[in-house]
C-alpha atoms as a PDB file:
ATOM      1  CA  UNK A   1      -7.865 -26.431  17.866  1.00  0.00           C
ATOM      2  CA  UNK A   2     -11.356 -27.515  16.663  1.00  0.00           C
ATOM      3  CA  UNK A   3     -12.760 -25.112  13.926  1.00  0.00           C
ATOM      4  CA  UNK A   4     -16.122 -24.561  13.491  1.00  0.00           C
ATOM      5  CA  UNK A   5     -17.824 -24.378  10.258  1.00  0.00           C
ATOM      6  CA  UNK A   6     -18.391 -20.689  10.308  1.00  0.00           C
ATOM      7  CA  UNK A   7     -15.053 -20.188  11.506  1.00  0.00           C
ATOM      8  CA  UNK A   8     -13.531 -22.190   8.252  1.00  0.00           C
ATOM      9  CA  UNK A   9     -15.914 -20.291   5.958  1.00  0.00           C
ATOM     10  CA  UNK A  10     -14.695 -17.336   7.446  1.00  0.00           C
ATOM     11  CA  UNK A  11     -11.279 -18.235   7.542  1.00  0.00           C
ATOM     12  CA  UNK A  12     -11.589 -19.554   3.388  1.00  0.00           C
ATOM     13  CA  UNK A  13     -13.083 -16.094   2.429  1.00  0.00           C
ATOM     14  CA  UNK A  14     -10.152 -14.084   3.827  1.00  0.00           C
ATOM     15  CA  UNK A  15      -7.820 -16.991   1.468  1.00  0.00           C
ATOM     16  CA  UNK A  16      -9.779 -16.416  -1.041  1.00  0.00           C
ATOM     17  CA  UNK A  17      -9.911 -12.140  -1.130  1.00  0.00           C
ATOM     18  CA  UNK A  18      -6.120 -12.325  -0.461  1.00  0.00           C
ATOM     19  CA  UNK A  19      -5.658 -14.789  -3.375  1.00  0.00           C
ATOM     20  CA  UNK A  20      -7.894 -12.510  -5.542  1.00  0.00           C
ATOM     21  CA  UNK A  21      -5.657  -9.044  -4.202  1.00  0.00           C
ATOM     22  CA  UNK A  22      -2.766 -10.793  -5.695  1.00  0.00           C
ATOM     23  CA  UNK A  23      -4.721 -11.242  -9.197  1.00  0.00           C
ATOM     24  CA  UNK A  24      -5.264  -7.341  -9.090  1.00  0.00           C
ATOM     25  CA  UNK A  25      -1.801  -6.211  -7.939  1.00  0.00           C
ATOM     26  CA  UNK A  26      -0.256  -8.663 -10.727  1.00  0.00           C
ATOM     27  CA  UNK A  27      -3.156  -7.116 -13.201  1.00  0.00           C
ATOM     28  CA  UNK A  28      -2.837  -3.596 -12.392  1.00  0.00           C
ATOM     29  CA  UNK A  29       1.636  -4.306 -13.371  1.00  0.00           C
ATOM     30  CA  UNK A  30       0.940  -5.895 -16.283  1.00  0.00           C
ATOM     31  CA  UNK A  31      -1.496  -3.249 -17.682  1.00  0.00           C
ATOM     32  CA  UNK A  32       1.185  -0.740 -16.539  1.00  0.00           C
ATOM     33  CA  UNK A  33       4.062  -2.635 -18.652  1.00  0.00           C
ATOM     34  CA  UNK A  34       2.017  -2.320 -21.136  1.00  0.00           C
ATOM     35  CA  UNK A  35       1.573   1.196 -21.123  1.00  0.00           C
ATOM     36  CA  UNK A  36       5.833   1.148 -21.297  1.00  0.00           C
ATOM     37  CA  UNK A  37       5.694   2.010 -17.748  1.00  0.00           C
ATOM     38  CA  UNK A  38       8.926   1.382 -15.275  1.00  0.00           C
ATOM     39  CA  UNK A  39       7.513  -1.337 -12.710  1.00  0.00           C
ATOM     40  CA  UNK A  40       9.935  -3.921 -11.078  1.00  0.00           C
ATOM     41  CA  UNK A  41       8.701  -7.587 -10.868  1.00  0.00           C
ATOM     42  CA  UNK A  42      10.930  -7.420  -7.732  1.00  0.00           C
ATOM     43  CA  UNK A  43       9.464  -4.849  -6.248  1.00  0.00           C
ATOM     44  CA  UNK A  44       6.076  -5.368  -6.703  1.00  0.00           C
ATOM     45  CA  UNK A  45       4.792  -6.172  -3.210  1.00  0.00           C
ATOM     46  CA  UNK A  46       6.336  -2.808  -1.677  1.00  0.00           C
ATOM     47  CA  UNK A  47       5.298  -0.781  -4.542  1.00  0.00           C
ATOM     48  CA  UNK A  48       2.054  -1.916  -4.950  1.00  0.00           C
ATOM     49  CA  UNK A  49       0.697   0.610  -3.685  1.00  0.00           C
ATOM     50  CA  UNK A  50       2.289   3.017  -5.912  1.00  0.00           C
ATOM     51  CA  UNK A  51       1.663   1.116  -8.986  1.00  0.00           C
ATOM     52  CA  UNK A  52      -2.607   1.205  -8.226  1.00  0.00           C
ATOM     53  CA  UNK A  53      -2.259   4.462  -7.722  1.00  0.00           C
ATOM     54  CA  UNK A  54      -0.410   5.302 -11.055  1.00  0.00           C
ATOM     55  CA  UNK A  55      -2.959   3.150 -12.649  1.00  0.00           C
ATOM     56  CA  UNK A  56      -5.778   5.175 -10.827  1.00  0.00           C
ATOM     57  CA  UNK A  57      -4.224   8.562 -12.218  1.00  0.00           C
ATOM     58  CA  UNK A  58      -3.973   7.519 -15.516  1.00  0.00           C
ATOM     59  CA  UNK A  59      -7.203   5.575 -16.371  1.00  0.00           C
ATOM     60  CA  UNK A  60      -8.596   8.802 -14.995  1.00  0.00           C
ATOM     61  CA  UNK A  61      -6.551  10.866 -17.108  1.00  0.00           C
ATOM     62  CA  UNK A  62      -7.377   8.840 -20.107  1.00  0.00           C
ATOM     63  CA  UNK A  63     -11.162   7.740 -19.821  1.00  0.00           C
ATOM     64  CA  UNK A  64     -12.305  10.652 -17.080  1.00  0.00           C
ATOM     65  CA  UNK A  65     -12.983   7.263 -14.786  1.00  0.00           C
ATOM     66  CA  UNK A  66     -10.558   5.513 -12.587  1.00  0.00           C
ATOM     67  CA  UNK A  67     -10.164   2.001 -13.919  1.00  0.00           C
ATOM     68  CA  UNK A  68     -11.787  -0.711 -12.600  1.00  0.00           C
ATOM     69  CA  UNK A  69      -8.810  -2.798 -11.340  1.00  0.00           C
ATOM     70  CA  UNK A  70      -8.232  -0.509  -8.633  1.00  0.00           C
ATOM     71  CA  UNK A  71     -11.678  -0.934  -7.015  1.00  0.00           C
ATOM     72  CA  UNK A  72     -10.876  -4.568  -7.495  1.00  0.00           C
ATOM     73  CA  UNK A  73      -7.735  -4.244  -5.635  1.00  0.00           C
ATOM     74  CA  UNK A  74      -8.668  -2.175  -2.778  1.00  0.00           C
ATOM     75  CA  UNK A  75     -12.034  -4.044  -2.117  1.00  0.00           C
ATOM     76  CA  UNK A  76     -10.363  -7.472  -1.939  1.00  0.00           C
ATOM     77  CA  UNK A  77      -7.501  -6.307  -0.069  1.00  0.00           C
ATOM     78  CA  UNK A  78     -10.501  -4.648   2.282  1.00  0.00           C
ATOM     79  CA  UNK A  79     -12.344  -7.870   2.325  1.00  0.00           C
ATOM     80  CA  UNK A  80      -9.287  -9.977   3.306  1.00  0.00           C
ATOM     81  CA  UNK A  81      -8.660  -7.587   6.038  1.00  0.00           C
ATOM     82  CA  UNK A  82     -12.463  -7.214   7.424  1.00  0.00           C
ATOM     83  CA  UNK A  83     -12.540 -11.471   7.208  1.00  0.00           C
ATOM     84  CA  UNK A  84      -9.619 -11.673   9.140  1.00  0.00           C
ATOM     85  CA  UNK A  85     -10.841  -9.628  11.891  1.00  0.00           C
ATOM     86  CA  UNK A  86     -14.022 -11.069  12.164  1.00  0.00           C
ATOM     87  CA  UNK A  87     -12.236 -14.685  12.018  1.00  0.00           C
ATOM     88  CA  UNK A  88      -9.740 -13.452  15.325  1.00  0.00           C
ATOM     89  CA  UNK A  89     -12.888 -12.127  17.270  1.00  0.00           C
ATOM     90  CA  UNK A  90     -14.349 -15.658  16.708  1.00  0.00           C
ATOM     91  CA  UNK A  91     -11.780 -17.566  18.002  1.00  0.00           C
ATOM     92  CA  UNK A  92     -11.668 -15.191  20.842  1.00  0.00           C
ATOM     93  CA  UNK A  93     -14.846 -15.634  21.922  1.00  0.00           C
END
């Protein structure tokens, strides 16, 4: 296959918002170990998920804000996602 430019620009920004989802998710664990929350290592990419949203509840609780690690995790995730799309319907076309 011969990539265009675009198409490896494209294809390097969906790399890169994946990379940055896994910052967040490991982020978001950390700063709930902290808090002497249970969260399994182990577990983390089926409950991460659960863990952003635990995180969402109680920065909210705390602060009367949800924290800013879980905009940072669902936009990249988002990102990833939207830049994969776009790269498929290139290659399509």
């Amino acid at each position: 296959m011969n990539y265009t430019s675009l198409e490896s620009v494209v294809l390097g920004f969906a790399v890169l918002a994946a990379f940055y989802h896994v910052v967040a998710t490991l982020l978001i664990y950390e700063n709930l170990r902290r808090r002497g929350l249970p969260v399994s290592f182990l577990w983390l990419r089926l409950f991460a998920p659960k863990y952003a949203g635990q995180y969402k509840r109680l920065t909210k609780q705390e602060t009367g804000r949800t924290g800013p690690l879980f905009y940072h995790w669902v936009v990249s995730i988002n990102t990833a996602l939207v830049a994969v799309v776009a790269g498929m319907l290139m290659l399509k076309g």
